[in-house]
Protein backbone atom coordinates (compact mmCIF):
# COMPACT_ATOMS: atom_id res chain seq x y z
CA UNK A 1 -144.39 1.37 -119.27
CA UNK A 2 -142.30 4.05 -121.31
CA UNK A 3 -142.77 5.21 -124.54
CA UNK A 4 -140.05 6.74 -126.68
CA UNK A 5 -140.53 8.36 -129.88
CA UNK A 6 -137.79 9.44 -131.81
CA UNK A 7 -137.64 12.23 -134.52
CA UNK A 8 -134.73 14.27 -136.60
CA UNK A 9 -133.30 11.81 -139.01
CA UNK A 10 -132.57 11.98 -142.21
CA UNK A 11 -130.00 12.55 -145.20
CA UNK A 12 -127.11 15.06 -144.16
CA UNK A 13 -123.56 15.39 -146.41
CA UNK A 14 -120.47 14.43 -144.88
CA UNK A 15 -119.30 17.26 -142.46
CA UNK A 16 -123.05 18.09 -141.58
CA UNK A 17 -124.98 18.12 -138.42
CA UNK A 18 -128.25 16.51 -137.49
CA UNK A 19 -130.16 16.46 -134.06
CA UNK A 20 -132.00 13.77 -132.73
CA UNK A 21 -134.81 13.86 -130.30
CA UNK A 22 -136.89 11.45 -127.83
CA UNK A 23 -139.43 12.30 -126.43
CA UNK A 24 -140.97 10.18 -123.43
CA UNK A 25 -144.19 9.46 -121.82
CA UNK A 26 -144.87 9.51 -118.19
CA UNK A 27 -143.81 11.17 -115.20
CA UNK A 28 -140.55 9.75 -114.34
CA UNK A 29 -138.53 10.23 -117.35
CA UNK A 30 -135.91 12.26 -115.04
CA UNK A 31 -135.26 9.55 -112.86
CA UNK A 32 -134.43 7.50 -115.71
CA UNK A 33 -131.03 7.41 -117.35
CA UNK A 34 -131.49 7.88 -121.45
CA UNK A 35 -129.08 6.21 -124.36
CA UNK A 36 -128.72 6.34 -128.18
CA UNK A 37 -127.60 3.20 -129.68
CA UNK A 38 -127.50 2.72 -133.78
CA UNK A 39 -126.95 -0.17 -135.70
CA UNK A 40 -126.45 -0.91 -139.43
CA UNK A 41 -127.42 -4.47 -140.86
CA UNK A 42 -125.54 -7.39 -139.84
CA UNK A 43 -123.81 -5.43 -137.14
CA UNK A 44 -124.69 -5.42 -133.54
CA UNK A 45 -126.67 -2.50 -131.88
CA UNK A 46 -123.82 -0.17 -130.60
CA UNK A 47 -124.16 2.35 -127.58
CA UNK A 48 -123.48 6.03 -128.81
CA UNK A 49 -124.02 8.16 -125.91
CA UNK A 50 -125.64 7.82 -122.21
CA UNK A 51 -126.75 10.49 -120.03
CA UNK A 52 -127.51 9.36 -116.27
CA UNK A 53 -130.77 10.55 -114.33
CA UNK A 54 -127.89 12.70 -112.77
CA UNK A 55 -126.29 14.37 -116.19
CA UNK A 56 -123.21 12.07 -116.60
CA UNK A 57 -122.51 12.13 -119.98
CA UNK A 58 -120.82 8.96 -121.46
CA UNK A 59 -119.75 8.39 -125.08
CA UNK A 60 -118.42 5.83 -127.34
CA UNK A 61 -114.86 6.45 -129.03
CA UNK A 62 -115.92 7.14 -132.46
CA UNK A 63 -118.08 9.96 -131.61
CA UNK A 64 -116.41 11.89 -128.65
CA UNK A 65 -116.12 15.09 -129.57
CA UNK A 66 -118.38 15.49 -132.55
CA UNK A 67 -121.69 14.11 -130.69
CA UNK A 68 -123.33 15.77 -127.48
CA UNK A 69 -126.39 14.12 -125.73
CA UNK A 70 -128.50 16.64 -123.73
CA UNK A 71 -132.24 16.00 -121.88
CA UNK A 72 -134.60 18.79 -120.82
CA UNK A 73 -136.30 17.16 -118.13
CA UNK A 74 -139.06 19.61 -118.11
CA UNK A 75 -139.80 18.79 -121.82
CA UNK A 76 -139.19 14.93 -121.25
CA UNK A 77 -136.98 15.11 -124.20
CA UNK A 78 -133.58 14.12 -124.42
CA UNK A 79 -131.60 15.10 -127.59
CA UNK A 80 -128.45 13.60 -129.36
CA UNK A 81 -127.04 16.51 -130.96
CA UNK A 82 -124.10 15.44 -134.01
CA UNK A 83 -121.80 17.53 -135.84
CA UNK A 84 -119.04 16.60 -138.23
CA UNK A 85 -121.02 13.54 -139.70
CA UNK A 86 -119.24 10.88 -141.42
CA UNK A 87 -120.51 8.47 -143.50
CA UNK A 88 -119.68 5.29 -141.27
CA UNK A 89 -122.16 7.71 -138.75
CA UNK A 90 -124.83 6.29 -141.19
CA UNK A 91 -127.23 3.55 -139.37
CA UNK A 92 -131.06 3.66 -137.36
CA UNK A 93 -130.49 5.77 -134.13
CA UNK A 94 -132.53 4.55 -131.91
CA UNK A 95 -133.43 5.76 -128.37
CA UNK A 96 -133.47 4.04 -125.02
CA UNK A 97 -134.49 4.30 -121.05
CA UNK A 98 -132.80 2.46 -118.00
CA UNK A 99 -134.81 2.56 -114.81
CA UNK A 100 -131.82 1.94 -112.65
CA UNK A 101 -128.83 4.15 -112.69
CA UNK A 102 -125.86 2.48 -114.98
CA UNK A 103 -128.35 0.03 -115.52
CA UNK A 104 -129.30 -2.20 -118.68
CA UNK A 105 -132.16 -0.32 -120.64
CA UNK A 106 -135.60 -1.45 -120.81
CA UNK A 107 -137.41 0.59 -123.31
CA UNK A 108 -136.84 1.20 -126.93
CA UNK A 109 -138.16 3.78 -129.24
CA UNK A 110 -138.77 2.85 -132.87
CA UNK A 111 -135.85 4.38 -134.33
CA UNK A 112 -134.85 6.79 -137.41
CA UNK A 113 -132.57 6.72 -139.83
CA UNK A 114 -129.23 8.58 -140.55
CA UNK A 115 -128.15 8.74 -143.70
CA UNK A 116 -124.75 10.57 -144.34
CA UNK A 117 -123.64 10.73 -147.62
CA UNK A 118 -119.85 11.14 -149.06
């Protein structure tokens, strides 16, 4: 079992940055690949960014080139790292783990809110 805690949400103007982290538990977070999904209420939960256990990096459309995901395997941390923040960025980030490469994920952290204001 994997447990993901996220921290670094929060309220950020329009054209700010914010950085996300996850940290993991165990010994095997760098054989896992690591996501960050948000969702907003009534919407479905929408996949942001993946990094592979091997450092592919692997972004949605509406973020590419404003939003980098990173891990530190050493630190079991992997980091979501957002610039030019719109408000439609606004929703809970949450994190996530995949045991198998490309894989669906199996673990969820408990999320934190973005807020990005106009």
């Amino acid at each position: 079992q994997v447990q993901l805690v996220e921290s670094g949400g929060g309220l950020v103007q329009a054209g700010g940055s914010l950085r996300l982290s996850c940290v993991a538990s165990g010994r095997t977070f760098s054989s896992y690949d690591m996501g960050w999904f948000r969702q907003v209420p009534g919407k479905q939960r929408e996949l942001v960014a993946r990094i592979t256990s091997r450092g592919s990096t692997h972004y949605a459309d509406s973020v590419k080139g404003r939003f980098t995901i990173s891990r530190d395997n050493a630190k079991n941390t992997v980091y979501l790292q957002m610039n030019s923040l719109k408000p439609e960025d606004t929703a809970v980030y949450y994190c996530a783990a995949a045991r198998i490469l490309y894989g669906a994920f199996d673990y969820w952290g408990q999320g934190t809110q973005v807020t990005v204001s106009s």
